[in-house]
PDB file of N, CA and C in Angstrom:
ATOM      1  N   UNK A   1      37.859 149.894  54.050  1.00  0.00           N
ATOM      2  CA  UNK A   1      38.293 148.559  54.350  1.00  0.00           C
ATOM      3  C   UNK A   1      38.777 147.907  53.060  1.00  0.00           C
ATOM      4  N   UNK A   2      39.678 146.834  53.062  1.00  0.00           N
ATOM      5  CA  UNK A   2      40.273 146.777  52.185  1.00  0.00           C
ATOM      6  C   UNK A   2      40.548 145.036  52.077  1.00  0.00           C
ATOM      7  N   UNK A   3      40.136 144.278  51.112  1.00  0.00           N
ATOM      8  CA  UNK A   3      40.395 142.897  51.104  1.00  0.00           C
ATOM      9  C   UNK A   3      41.745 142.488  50.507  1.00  0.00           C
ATOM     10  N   UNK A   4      42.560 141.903  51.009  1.00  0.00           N
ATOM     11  CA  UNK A   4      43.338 141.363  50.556  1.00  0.00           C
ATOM     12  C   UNK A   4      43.064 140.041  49.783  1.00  0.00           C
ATOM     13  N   UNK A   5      43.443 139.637  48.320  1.00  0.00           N
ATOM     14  CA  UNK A   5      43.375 138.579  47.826  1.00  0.00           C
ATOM     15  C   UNK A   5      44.238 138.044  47.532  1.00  0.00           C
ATOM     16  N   UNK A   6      44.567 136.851  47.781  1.00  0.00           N
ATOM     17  CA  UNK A   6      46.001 136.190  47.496  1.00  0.00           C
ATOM     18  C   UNK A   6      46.492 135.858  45.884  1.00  0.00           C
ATOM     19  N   UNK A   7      47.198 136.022  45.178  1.00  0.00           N
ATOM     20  CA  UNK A   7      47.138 135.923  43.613  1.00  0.00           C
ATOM     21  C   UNK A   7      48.447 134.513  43.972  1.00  0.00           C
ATOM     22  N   UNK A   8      48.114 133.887  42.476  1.00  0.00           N
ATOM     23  CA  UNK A   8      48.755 132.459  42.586  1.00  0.00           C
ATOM     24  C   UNK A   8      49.912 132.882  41.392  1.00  0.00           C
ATOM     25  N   UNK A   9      51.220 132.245  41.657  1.00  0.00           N
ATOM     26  CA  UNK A   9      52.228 132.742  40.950  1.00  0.00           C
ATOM     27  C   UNK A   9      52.309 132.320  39.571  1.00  0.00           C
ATOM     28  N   UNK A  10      53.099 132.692  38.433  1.00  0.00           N
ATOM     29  CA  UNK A  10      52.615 132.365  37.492  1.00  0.00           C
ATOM     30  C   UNK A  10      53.761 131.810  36.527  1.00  0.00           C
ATOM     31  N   UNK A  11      54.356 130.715  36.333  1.00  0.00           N
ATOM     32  CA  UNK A  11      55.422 130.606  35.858  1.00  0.00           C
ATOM     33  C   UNK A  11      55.842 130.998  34.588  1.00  0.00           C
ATOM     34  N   UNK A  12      57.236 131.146  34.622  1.00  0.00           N
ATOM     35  CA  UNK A  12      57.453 132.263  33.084  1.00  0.00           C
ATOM     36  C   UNK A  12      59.257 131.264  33.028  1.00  0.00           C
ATOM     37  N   UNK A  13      59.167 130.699  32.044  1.00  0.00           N
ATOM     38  CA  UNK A  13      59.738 130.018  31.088  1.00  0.00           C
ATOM     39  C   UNK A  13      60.964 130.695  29.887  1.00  0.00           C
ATOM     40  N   UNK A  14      61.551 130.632  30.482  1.00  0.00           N
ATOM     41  CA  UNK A  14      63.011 131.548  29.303  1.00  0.00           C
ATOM     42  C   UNK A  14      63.878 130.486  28.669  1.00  0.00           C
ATOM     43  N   UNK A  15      63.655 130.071  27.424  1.00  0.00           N
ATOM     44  CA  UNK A  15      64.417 128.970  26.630  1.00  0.00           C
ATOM     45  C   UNK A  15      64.986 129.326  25.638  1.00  0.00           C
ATOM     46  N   UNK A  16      66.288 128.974  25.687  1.00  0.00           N
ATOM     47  CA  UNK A  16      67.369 130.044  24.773  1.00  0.00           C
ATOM     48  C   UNK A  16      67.508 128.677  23.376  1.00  0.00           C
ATOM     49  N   UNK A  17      66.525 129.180  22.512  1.00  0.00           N
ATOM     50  CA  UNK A  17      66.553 128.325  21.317  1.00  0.00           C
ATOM     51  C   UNK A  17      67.707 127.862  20.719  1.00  0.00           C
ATOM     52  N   UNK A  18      68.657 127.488  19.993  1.00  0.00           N
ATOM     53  CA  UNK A  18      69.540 127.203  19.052  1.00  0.00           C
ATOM     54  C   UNK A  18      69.021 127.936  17.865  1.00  0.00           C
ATOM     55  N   UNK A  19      70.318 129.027  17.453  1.00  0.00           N
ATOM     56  CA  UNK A  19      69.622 129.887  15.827  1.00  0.00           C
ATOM     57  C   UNK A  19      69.737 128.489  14.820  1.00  0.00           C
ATOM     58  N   UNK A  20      68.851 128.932  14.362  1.00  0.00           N
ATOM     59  CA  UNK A  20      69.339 128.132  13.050  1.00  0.00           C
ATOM     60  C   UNK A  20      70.285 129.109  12.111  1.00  0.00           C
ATOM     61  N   UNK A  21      70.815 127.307  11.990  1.00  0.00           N
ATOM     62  CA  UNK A  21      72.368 128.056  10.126  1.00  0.00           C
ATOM     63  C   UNK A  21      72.258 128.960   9.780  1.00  0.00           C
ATOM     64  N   UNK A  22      72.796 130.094   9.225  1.00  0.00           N
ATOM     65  CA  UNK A  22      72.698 131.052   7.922  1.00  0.00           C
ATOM     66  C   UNK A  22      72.823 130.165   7.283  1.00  0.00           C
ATOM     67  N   UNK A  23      72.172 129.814   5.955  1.00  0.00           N
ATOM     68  CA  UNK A  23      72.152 129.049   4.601  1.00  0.00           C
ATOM     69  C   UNK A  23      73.110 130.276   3.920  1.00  0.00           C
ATOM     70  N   UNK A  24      74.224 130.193   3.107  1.00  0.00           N
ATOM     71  CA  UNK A  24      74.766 131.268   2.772  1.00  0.00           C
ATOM     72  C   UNK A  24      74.416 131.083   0.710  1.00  0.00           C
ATOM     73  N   UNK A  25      73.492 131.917   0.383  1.00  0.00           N
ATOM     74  CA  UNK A  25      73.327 131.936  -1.273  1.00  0.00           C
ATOM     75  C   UNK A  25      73.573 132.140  -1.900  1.00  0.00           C
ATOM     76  N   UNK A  26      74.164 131.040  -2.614  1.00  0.00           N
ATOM     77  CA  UNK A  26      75.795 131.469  -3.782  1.00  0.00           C
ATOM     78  C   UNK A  26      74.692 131.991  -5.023  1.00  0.00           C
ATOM     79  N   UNK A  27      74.864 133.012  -5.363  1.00  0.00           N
ATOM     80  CA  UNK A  27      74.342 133.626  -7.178  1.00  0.00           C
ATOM     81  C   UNK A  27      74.862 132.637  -8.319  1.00  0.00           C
ATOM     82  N   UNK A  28      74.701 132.599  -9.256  1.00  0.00           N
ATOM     83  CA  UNK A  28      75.188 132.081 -10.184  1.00  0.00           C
ATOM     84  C   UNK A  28      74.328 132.455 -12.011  1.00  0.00           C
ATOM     85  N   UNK A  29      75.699 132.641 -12.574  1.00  0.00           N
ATOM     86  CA  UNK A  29      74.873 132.875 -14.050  1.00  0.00           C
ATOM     87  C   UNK A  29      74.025 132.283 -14.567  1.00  0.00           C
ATOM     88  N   UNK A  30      72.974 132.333 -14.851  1.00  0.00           N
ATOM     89  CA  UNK A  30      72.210 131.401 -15.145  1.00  0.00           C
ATOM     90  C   UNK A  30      71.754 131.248 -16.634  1.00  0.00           C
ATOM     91  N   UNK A  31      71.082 130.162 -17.219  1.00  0.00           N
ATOM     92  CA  UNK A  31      70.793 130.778 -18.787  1.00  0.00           C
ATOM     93  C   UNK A  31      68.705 130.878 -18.161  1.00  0.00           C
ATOM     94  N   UNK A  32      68.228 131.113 -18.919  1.00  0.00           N
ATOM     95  CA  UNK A  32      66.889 131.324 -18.632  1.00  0.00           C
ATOM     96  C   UNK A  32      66.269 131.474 -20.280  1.00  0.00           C
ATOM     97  N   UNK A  33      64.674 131.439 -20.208  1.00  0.00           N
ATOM     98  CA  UNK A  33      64.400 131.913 -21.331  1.00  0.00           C
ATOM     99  C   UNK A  33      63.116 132.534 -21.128  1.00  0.00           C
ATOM    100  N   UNK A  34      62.802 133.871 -21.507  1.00  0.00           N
ATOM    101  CA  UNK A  34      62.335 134.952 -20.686  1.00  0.00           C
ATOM    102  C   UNK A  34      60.733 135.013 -21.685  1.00  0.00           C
ATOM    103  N   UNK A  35      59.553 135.666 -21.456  1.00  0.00           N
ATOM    104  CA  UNK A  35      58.997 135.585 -22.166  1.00  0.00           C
ATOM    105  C   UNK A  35      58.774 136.812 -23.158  1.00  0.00           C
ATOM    106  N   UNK A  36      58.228 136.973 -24.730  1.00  0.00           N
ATOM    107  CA  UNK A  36      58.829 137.798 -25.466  1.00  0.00           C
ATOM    108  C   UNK A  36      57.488 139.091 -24.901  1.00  0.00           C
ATOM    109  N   UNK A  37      56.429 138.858 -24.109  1.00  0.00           N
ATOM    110  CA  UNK A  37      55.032 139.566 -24.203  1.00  0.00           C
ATOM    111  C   UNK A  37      55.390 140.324 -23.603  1.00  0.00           C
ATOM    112  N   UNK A  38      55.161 141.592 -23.489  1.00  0.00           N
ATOM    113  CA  UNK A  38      54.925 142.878 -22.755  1.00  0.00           C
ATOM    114  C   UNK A  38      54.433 142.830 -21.564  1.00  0.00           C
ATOM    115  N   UNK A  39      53.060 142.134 -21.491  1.00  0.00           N
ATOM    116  CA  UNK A  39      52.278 141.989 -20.469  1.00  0.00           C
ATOM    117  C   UNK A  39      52.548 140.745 -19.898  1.00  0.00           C
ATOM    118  N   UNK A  40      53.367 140.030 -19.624  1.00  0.00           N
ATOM    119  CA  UNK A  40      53.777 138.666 -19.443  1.00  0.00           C
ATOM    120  C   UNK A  40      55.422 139.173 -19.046  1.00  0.00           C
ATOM    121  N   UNK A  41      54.942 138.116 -17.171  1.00  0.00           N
ATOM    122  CA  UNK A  41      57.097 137.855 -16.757  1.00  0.00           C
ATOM    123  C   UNK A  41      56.883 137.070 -16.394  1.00  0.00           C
ATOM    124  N   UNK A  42      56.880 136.117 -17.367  1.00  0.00           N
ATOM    125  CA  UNK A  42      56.871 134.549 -17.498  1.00  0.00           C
ATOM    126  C   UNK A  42      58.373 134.565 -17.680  1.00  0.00           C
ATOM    127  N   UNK A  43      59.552 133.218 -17.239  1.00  0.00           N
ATOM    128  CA  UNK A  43      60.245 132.920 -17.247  1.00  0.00           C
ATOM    129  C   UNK A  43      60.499 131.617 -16.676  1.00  0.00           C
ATOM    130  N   UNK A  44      61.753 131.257 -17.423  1.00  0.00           N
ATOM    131  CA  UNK A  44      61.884 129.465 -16.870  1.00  0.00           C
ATOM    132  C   UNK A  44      63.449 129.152 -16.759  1.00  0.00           C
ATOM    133  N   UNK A  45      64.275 128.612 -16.082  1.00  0.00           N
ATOM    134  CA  UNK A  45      65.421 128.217 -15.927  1.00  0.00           C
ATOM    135  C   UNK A  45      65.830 127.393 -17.580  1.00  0.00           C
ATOM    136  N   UNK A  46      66.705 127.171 -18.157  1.00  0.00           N
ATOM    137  CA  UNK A  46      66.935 126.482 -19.242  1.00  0.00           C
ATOM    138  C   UNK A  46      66.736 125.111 -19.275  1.00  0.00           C
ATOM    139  N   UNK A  47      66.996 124.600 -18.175  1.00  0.00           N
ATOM    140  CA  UNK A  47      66.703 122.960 -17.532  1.00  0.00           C
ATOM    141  C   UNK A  47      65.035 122.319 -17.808  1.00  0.00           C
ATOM    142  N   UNK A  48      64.460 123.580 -17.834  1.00  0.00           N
ATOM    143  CA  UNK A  48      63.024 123.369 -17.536  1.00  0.00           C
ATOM    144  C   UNK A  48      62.186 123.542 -18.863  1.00  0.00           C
ATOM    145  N   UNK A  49      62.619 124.052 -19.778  1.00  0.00           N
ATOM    146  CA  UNK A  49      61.511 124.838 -20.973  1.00  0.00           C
ATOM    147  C   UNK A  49      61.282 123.409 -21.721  1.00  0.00           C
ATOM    148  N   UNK A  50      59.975 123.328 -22.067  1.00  0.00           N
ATOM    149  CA  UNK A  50      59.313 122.594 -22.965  1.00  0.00           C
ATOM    150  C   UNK A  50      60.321 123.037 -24.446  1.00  0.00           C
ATOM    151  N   UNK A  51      60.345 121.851 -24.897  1.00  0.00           N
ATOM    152  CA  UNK A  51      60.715 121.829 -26.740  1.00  0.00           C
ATOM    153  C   UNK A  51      60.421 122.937 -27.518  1.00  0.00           C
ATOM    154  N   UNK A  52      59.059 123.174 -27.658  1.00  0.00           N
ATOM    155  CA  UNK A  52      58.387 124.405 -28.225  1.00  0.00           C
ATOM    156  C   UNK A  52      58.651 125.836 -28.152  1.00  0.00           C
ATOM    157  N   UNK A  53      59.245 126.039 -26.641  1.00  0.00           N
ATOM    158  CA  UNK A  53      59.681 127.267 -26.413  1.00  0.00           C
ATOM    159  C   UNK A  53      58.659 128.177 -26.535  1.00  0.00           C
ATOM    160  N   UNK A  54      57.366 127.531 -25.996  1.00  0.00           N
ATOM    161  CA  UNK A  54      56.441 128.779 -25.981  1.00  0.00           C
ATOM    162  C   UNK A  54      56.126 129.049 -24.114  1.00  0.00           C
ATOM    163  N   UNK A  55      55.877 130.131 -23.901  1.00  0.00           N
ATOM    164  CA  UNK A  55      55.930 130.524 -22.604  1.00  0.00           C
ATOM    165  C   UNK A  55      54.126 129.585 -22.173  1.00  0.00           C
ATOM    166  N   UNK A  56      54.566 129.285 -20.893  1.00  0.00           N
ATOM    167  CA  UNK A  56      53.623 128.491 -20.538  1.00  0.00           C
ATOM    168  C   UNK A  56      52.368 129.231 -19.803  1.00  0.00           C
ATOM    169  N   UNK A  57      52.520 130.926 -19.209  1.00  0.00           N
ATOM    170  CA  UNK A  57      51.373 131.493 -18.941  1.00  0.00           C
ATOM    171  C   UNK A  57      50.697 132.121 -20.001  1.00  0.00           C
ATOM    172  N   UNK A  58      51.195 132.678 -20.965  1.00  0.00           N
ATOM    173  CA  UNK A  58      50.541 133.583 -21.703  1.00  0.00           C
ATOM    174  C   UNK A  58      50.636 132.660 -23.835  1.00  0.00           C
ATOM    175  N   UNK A  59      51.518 131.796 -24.019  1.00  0.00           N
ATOM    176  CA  UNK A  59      51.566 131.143 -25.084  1.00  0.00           C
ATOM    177  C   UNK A  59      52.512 131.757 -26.127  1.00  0.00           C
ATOM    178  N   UNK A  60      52.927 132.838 -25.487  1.00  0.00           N
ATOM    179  CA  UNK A  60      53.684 133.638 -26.598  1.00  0.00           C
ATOM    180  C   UNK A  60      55.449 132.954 -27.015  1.00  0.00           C
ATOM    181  N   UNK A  61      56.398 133.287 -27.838  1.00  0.00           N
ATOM    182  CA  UNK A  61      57.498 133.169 -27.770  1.00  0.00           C
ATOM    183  C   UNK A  61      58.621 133.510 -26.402  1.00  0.00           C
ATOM    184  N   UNK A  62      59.727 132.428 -26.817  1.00  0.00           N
ATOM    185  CA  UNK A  62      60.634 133.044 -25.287  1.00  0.00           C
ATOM    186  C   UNK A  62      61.873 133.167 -25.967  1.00  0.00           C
ATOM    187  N   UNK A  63      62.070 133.997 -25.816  1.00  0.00           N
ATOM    188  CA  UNK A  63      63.587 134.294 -25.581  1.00  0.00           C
ATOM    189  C   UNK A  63      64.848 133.730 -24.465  1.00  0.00           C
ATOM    190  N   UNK A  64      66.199 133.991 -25.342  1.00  0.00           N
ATOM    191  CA  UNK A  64      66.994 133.335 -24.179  1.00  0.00           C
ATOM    192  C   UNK A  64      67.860 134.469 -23.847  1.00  0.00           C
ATOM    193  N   UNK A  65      67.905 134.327 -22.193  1.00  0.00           N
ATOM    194  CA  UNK A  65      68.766 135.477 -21.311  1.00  0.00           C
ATOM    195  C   UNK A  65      69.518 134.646 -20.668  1.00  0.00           C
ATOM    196  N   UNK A  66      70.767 135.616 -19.972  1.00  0.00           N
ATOM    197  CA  UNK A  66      71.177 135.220 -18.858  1.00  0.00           C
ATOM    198  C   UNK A  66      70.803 136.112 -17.506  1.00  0.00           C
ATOM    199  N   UNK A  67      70.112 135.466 -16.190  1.00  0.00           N
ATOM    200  CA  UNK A  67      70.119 136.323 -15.503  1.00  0.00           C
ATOM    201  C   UNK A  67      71.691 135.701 -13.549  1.00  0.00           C
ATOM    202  N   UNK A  68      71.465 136.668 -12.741  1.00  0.00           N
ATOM    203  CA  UNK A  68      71.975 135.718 -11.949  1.00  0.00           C
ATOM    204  C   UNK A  68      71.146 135.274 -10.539  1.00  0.00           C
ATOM    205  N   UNK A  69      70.818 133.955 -10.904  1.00  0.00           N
ATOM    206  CA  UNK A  69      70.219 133.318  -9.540  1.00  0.00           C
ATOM    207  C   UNK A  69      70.354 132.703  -8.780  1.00  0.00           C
ATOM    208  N   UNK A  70      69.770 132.463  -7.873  1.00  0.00           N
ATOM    209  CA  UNK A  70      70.467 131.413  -6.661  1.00  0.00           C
ATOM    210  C   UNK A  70      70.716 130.001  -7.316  1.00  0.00           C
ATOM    211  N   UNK A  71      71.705 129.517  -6.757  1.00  0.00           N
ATOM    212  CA  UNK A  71      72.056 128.038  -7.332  1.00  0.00           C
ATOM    213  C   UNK A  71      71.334 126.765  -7.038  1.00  0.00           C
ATOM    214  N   UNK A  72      70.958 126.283  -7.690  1.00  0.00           N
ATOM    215  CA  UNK A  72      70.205 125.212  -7.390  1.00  0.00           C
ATOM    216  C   UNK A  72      70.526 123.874  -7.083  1.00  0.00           C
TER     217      UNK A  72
END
């Protein structure tokens, strides 16, 4: 013998989002000033370095590079 049970329906929802933009990321040369330690990849945009020019994780000297990064 066999019971039948009635099951209650279950609604299902399909919503076609809007993508968002591609942001498209222009590179650009950048100047930077890198840190001189071995054990240290400390680095800073040129905009940003303290007077002193000492790297701010490890205390050592920085050097200046160019690398290329996203534009800011």
């Amino acid at each position: 013998m066999y019971i039948l049970v009635k099951k209650e329906a279950v609604p299902i929802f399909y919503g076609k989002r809007a993508k968002e933009e591609e942001v498209e990321t222009i590179m650009v040369d950048t100047e930077i000033y890198s840190c001189m330690g071995d054990s240290c990849i400390g680095w800073m945009r040129k905009d940003f370095v303290a007077d002193d020019l000492l790297c701010p994780m490890c205390g050592n000297e920085m050097i200046q590079e160019i690398r290329e990064l996203p534009q800011m």
